[in-house]
N, C-alpha and C. Protein backbone atom coordinates (compact mmCIF):
# COMPACT_ATOMS: atom_id res chain seq x y z
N UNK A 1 -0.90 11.98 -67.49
CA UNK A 1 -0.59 11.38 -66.21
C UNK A 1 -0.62 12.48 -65.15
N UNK A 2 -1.27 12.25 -63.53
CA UNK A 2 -1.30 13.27 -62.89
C UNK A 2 -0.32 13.07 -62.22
N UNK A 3 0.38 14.33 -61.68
CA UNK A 3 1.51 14.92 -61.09
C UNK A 3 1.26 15.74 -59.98
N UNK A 4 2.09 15.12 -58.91
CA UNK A 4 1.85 15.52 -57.56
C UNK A 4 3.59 15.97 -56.53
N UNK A 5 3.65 16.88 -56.17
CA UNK A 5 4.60 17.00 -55.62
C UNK A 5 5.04 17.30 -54.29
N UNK A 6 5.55 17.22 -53.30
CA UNK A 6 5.48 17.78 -51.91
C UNK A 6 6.94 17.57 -51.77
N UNK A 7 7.27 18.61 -50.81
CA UNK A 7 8.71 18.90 -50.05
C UNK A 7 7.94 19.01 -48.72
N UNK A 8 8.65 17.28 -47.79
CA UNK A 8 8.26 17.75 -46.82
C UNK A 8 9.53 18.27 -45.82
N UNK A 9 9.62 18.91 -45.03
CA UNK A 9 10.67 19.46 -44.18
C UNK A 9 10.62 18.08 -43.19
N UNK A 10 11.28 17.66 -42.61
CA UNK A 10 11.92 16.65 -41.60
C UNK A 10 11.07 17.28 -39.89
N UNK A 11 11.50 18.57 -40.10
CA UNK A 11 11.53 19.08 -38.91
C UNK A 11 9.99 20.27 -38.61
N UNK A 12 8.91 19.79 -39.25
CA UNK A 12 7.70 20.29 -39.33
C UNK A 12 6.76 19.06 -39.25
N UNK A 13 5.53 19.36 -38.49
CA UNK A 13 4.99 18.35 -38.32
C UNK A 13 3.66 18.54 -39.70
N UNK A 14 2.82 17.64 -39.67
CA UNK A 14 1.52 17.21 -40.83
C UNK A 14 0.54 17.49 -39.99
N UNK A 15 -0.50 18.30 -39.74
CA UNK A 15 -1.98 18.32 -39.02
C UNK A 15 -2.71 17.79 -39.08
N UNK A 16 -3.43 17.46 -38.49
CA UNK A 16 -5.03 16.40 -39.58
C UNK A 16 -5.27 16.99 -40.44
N UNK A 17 -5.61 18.37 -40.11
CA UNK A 17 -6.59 19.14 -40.99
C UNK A 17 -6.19 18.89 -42.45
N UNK A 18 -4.64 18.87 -42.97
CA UNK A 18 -3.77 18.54 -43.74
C UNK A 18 -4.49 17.52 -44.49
N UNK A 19 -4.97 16.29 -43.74
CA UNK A 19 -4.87 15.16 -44.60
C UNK A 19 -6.58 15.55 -45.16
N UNK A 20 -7.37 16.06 -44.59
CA UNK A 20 -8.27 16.66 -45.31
C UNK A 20 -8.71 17.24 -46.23
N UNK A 21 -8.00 18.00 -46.45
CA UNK A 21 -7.81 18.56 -47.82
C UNK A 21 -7.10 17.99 -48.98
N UNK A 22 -7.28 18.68 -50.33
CA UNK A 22 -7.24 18.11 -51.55
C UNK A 22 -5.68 18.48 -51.66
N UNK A 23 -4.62 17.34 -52.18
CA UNK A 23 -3.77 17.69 -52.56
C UNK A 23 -2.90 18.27 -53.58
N UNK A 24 -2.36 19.41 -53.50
CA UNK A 24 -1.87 20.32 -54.36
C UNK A 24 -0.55 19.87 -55.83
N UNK A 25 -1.72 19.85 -56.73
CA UNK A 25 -0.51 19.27 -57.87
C UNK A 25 0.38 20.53 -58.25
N UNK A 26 1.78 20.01 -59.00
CA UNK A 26 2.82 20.50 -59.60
C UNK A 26 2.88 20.26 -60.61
N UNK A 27 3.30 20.93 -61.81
CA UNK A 27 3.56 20.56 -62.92
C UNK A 27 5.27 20.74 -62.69
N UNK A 28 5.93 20.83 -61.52
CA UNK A 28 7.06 20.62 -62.15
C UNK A 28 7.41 19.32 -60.95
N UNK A 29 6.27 18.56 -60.74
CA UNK A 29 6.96 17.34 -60.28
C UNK A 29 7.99 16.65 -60.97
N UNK A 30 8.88 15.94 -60.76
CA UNK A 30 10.11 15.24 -61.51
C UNK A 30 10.78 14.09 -60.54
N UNK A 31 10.46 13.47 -61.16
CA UNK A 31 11.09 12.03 -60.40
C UNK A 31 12.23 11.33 -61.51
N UNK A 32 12.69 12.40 -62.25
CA UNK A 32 13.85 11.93 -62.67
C UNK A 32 13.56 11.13 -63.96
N UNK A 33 12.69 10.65 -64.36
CA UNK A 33 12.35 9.46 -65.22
C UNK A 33 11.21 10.34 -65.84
N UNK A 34 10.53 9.51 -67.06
CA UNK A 34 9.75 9.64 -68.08
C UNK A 34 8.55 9.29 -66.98
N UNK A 35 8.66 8.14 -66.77
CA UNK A 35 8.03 7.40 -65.83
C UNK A 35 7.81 5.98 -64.77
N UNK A 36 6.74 5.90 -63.82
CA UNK A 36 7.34 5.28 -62.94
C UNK A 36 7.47 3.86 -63.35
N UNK A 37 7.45 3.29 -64.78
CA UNK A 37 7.89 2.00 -65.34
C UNK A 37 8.97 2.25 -65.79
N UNK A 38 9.65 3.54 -66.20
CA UNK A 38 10.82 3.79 -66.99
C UNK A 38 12.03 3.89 -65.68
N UNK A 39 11.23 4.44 -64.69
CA UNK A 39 12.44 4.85 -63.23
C UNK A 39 12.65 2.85 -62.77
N UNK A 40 11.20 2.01 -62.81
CA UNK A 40 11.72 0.57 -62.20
C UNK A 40 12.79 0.31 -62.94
N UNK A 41 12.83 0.13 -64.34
CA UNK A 41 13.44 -0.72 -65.27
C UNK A 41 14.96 -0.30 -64.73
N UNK A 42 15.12 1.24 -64.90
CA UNK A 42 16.09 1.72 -64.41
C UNK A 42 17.31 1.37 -63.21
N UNK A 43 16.08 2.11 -62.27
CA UNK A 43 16.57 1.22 -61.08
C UNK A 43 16.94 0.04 -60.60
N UNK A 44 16.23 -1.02 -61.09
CA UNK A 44 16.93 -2.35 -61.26
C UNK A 44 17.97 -3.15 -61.77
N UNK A 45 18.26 -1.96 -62.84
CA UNK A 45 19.63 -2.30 -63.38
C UNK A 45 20.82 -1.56 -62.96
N UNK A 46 20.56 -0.49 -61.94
CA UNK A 46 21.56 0.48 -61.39
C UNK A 46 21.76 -0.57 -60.54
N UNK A 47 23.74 -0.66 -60.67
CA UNK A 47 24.58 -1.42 -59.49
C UNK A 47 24.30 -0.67 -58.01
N UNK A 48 24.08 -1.64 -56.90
CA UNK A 48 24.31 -0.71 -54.93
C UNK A 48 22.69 -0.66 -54.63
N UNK A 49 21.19 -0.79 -55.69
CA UNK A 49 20.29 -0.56 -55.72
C UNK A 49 19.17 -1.70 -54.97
N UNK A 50 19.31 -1.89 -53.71
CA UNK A 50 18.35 -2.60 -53.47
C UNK A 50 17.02 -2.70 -53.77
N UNK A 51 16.41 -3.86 -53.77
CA UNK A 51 14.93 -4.10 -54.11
C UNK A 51 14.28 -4.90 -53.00
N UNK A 52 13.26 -4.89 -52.52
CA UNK A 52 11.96 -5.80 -52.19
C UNK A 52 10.54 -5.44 -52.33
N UNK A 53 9.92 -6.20 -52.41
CA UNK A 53 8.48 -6.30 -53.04
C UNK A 53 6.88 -6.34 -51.46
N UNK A 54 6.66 -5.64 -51.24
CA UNK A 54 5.84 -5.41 -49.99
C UNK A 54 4.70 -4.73 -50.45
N UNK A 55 3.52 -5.08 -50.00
CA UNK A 55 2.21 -4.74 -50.59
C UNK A 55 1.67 -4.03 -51.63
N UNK A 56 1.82 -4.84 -52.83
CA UNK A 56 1.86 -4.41 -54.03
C UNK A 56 2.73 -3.05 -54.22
N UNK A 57 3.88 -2.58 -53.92
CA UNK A 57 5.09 -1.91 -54.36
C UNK A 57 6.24 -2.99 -54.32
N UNK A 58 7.07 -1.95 -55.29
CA UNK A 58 8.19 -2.54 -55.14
C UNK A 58 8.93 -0.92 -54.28
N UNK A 59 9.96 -1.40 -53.52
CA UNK A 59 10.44 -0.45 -52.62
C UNK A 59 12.24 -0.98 -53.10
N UNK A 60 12.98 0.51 -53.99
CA UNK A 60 14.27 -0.03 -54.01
C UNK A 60 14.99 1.40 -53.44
N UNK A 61 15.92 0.97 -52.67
CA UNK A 61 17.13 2.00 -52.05
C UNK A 61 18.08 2.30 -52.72
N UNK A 62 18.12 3.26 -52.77
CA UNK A 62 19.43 3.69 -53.56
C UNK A 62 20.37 4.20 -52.69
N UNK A 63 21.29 3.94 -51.79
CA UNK A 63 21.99 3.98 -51.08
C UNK A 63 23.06 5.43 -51.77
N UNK A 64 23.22 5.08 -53.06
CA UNK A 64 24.36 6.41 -53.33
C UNK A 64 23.65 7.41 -53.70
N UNK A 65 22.42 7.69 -53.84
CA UNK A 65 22.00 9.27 -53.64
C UNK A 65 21.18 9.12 -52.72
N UNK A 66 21.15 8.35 -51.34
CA UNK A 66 20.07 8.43 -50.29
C UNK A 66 18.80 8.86 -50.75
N UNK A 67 18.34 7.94 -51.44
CA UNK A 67 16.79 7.94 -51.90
C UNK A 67 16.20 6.84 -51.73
N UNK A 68 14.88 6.85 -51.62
CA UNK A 68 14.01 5.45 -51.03
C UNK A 68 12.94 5.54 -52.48
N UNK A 69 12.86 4.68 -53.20
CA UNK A 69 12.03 4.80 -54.21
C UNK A 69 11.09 3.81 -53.77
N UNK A 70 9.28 4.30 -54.35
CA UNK A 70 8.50 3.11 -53.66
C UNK A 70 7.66 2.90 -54.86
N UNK A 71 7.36 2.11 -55.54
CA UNK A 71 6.44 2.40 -57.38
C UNK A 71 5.74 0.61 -57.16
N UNK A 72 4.72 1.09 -57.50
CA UNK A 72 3.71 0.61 -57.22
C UNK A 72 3.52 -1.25 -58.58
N UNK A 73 3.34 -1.70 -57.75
CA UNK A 73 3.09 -2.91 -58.74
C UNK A 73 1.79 -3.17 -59.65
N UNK A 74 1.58 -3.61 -60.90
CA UNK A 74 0.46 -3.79 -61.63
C UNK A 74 -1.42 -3.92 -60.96
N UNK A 75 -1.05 -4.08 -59.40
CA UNK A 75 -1.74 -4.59 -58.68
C UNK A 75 -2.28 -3.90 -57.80
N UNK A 76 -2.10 -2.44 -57.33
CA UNK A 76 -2.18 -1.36 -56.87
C UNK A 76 -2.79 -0.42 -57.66
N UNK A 77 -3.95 -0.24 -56.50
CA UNK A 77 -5.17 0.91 -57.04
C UNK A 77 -4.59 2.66 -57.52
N UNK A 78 -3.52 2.69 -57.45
CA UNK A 78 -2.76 3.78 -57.97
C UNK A 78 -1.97 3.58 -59.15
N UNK A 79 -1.91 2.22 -59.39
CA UNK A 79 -0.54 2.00 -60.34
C UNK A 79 -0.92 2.82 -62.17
N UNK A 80 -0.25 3.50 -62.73
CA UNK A 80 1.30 3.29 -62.50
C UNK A 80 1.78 4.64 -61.59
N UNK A 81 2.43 4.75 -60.49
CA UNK A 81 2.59 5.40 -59.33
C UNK A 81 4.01 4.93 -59.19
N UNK A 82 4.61 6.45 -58.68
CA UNK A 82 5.99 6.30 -58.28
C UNK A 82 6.21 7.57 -56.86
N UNK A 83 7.05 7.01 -56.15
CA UNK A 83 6.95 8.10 -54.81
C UNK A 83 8.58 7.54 -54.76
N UNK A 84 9.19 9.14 -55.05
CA UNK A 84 10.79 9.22 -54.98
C UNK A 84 10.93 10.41 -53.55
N UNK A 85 11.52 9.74 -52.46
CA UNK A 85 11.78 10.25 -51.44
C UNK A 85 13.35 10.48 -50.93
N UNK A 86 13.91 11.48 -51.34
CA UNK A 86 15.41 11.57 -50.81
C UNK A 86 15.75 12.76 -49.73
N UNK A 87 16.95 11.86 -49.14
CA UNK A 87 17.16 12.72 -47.72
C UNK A 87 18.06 13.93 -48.25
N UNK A 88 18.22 15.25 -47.44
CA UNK A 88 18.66 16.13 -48.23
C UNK A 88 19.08 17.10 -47.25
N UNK A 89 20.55 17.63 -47.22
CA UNK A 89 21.04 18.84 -46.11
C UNK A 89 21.19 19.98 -46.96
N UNK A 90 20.75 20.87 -46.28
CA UNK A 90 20.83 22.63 -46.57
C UNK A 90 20.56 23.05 -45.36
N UNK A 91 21.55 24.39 -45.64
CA UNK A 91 21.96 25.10 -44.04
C UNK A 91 21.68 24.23 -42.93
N UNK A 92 22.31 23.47 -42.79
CA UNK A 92 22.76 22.81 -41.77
C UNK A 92 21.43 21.50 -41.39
N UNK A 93 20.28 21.40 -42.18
CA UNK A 93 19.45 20.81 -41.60
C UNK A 93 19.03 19.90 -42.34
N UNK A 94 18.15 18.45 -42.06
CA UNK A 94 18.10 17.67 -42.50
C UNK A 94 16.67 17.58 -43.07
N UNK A 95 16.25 17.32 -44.83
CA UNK A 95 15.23 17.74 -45.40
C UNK A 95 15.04 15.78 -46.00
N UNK A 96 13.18 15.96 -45.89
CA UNK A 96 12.83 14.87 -47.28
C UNK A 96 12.19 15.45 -48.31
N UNK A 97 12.93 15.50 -49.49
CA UNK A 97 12.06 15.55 -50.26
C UNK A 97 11.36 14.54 -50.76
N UNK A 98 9.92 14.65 -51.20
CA UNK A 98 9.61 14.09 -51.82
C UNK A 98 8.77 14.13 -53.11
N UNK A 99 8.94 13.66 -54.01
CA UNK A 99 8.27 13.87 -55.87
C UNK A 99 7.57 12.49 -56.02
N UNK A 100 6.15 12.76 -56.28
CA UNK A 100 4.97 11.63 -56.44
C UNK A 100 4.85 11.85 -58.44
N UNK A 101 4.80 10.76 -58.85
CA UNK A 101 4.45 10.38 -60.00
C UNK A 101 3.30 9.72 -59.78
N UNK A 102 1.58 10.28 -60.17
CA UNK A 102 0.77 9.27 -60.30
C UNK A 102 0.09 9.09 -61.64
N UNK A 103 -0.18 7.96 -62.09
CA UNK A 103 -1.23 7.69 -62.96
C UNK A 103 -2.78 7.29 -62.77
N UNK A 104 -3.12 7.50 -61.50
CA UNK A 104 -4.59 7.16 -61.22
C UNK A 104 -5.41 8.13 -60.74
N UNK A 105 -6.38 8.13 -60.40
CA UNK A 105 -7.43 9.24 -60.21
C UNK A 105 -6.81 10.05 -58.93
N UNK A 106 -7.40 11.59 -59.25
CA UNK A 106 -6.84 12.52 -58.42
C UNK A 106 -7.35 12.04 -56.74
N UNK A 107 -8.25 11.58 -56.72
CA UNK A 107 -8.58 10.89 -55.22
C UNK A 107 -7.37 10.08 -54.53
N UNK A 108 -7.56 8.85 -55.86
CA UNK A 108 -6.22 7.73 -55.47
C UNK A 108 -4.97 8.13 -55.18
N UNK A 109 -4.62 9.13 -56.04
CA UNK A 109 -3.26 9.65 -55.42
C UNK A 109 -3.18 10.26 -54.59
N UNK A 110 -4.20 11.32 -54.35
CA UNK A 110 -4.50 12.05 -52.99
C UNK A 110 -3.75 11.08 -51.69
N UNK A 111 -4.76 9.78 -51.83
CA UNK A 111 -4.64 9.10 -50.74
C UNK A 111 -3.26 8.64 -51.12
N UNK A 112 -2.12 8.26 -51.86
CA UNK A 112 -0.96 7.50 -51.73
C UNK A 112 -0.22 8.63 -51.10
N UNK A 113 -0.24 10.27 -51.44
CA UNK A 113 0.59 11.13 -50.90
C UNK A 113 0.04 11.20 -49.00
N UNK A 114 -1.26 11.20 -48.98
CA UNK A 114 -1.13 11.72 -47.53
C UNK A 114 -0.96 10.07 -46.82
N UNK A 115 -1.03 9.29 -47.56
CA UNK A 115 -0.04 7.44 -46.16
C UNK A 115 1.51 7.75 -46.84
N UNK A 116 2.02 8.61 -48.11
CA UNK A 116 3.33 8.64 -48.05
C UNK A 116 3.87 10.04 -46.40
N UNK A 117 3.21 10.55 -46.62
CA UNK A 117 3.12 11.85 -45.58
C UNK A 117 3.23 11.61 -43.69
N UNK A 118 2.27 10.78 -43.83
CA UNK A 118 2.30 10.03 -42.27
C UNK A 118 4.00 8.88 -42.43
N UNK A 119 3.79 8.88 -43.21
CA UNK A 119 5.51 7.58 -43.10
C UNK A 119 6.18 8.72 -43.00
N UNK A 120 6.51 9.75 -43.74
CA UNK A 120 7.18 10.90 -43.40
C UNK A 120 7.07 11.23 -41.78
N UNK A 121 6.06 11.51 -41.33
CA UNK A 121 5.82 12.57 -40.16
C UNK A 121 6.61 11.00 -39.14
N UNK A 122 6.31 10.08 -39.21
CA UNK A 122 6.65 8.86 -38.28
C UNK A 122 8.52 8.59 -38.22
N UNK A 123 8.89 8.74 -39.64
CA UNK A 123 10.26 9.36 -39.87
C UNK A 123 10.88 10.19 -39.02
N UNK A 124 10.16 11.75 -39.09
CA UNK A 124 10.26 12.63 -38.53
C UNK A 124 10.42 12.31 -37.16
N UNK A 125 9.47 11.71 -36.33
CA UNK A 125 9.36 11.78 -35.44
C UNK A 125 10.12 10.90 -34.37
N UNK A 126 10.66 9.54 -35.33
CA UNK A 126 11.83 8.80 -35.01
C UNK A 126 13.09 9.13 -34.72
N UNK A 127 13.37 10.28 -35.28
CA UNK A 127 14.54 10.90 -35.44
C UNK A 127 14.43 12.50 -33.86
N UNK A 128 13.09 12.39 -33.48
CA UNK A 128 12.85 13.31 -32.24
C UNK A 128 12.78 14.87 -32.54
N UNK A 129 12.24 15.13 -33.98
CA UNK A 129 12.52 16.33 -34.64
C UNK A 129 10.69 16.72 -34.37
């Protein structure tokens, strides 16, 4: 399964040039789970854990570790795909991380990290950072 990872900072912006290029795998991506069918099952049974279902993902909140989980439904050209995004303070500042689980071609995921990246930078930019 390919493995993709990014820490994006809150308070840094994304370039084009960025989305151009090939994205840089990790082998120590970790989204917590085996994988992104093992993190749904999971998550759905964790009590406080919201769910809804929006263009072929399922998108559930986890409100008690401020994380936005987004994993992809049977139906999605990435699936099986998981994008674990949590908000995060150190020295004083406000961070997203985020850890991509993909199972589809290094292209396909390419593309799920850089439209997860722009939701980031739009984040970012909501917040006036």
């Amino acid at each position: 399964m390919r493995r993709l990872a990014l820490v994006a900072m809150l308070g840094l912006g994304i370039s084009a040039a960025a989305f151009a290029q090939d994205i840089a795998e990790s082998p120590d991506s970790d989204i917590g789970y085996a994988s992104p069918e093992a993190a749904l099952e999971a998550l759905r049974n964790k009590p406080g854990v919201t769910l809804k279902e929006q263009n072929d993902w399922v998108v559930l909140n986890d409100r008690e570790t401020l994380t936005l989980w987004s994993i992809t439904t049977a139906q999605h050209p990435a699936h099986p795909t998981a994008v674990k995004r949590a908000v995060l303070e150190k020295d004083g500042g406000v961070y997203l991380d985020m850890q991509v689980k993909c199972g589809a071609s290094k292209a396909v995921c390419d593309e799920v990290v850089r439209q997860f990246q722009q939701l980031n930078d739009g984040i970012r930019k909501s917040m006036g950072q």
